[in-house]
Structures are given as C-alpha cells and as structure tokens.
Protein backbone atom coordinates (compact mmCIF):
# COMPACT_ATOMS: atom_id res chain seq x y z
CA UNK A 1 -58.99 28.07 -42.77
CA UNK A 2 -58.93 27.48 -39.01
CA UNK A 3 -55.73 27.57 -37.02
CA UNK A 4 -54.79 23.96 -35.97
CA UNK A 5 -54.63 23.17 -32.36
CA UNK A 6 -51.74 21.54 -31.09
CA UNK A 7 -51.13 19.84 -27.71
CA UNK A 8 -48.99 20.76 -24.87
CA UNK A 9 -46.28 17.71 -24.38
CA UNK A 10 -47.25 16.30 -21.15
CA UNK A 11 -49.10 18.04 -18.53
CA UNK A 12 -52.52 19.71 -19.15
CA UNK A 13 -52.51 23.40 -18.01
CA UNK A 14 -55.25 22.46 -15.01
CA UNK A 15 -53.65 19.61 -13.70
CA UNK A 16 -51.75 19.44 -10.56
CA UNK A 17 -48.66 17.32 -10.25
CA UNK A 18 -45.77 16.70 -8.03
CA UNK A 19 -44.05 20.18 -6.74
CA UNK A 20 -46.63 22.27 -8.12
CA UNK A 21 -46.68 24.64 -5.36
CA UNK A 22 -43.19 25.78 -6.59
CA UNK A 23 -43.68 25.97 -9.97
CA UNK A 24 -43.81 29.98 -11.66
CA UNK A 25 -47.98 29.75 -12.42
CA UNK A 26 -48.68 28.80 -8.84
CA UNK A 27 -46.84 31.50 -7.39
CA UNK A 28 -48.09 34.21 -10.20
CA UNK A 29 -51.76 32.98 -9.38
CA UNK A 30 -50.81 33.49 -5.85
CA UNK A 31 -49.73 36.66 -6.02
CA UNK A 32 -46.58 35.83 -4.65
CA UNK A 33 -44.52 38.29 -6.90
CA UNK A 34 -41.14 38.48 -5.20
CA UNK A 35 -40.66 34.87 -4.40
CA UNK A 36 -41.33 34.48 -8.19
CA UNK A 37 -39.49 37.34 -9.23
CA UNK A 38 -36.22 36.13 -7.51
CA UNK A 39 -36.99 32.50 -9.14
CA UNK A 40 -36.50 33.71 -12.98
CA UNK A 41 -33.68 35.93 -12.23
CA UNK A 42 -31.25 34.80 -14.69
CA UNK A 43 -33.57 32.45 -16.49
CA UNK A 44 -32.34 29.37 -18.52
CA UNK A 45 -35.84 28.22 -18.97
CA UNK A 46 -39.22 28.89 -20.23
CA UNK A 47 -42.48 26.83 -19.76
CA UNK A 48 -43.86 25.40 -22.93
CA UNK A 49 -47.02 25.60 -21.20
CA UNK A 50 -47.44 28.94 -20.08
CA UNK A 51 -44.51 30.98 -21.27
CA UNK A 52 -43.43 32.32 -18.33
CA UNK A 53 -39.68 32.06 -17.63
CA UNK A 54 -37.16 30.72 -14.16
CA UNK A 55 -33.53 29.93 -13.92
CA UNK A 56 -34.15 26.24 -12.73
CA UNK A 57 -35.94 23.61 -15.13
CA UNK A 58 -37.90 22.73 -11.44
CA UNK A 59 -39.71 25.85 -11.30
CA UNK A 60 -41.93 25.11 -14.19
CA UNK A 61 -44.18 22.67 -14.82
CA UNK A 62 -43.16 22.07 -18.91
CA UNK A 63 -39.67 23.40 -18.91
CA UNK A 64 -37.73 24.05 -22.15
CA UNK A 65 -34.12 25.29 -22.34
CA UNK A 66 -34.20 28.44 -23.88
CA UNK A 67 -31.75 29.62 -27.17
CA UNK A 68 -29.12 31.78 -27.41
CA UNK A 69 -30.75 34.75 -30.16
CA UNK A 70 -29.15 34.56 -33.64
CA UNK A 71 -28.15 38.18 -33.20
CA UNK A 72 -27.01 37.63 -30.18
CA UNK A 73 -23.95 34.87 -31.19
C-alpha cells in the first residue's frame, strides 16, 4: 500500500512570502553558511517544512517549537 501524502500547514515549499530572505532555506540555498550557522545556535525551533532548525520562530518559514526528549527530563 502506498504511503499517504500529507500537506505542509501553510506555505508551499516554492513559495516566497514576507521575510523570506531571512529565513534558514534561503540562506542554505545561498550558501551563506555562517550567517545561518550563527542563526540556529541554540535552536528552539525547527521548520515543519524543511527540517532545518534556528533559535528564533522568524528564521523559518513553518516554525514549530521543538520538545524537550523524554530521556532528556
């Protein structure tokens, strides 16, 4: 049986939006590695789009608050 495909919540992974340019995959495809390297130190976050991780919500374009680990409580 065929995996089911599910939706991202709002934005589509090709679409631009407001802020953008600051967002984690714009600066990845951009090769700008540092700027987005000090941008997920100590990240809170992770994009439910593409996975990739930044301390401030505003970095990414479908931010999610990441969990504190079981084993980690």
């Amino acid at each position: 049986m065929a995996a089911k495909k599910t939706k991202a919540r709002g934005q589509k992974l090709a679409s631009k939006h407001a802020g953008h340019e600051k967002h984690m995959c714009q600066l990845a495809s951009k090769r700008l590695m540092q700027q987005a390297a000090t941008l997920a130190y100590g990240a809170k976050y992770i994009c439910f789009i593409c996975g990739r991780s930044a301390a401030k919500a505003s970095n990414l374009c479908e931010p999610t608050q990441m969990r504190t680990p079981y084993y980690a409580e």
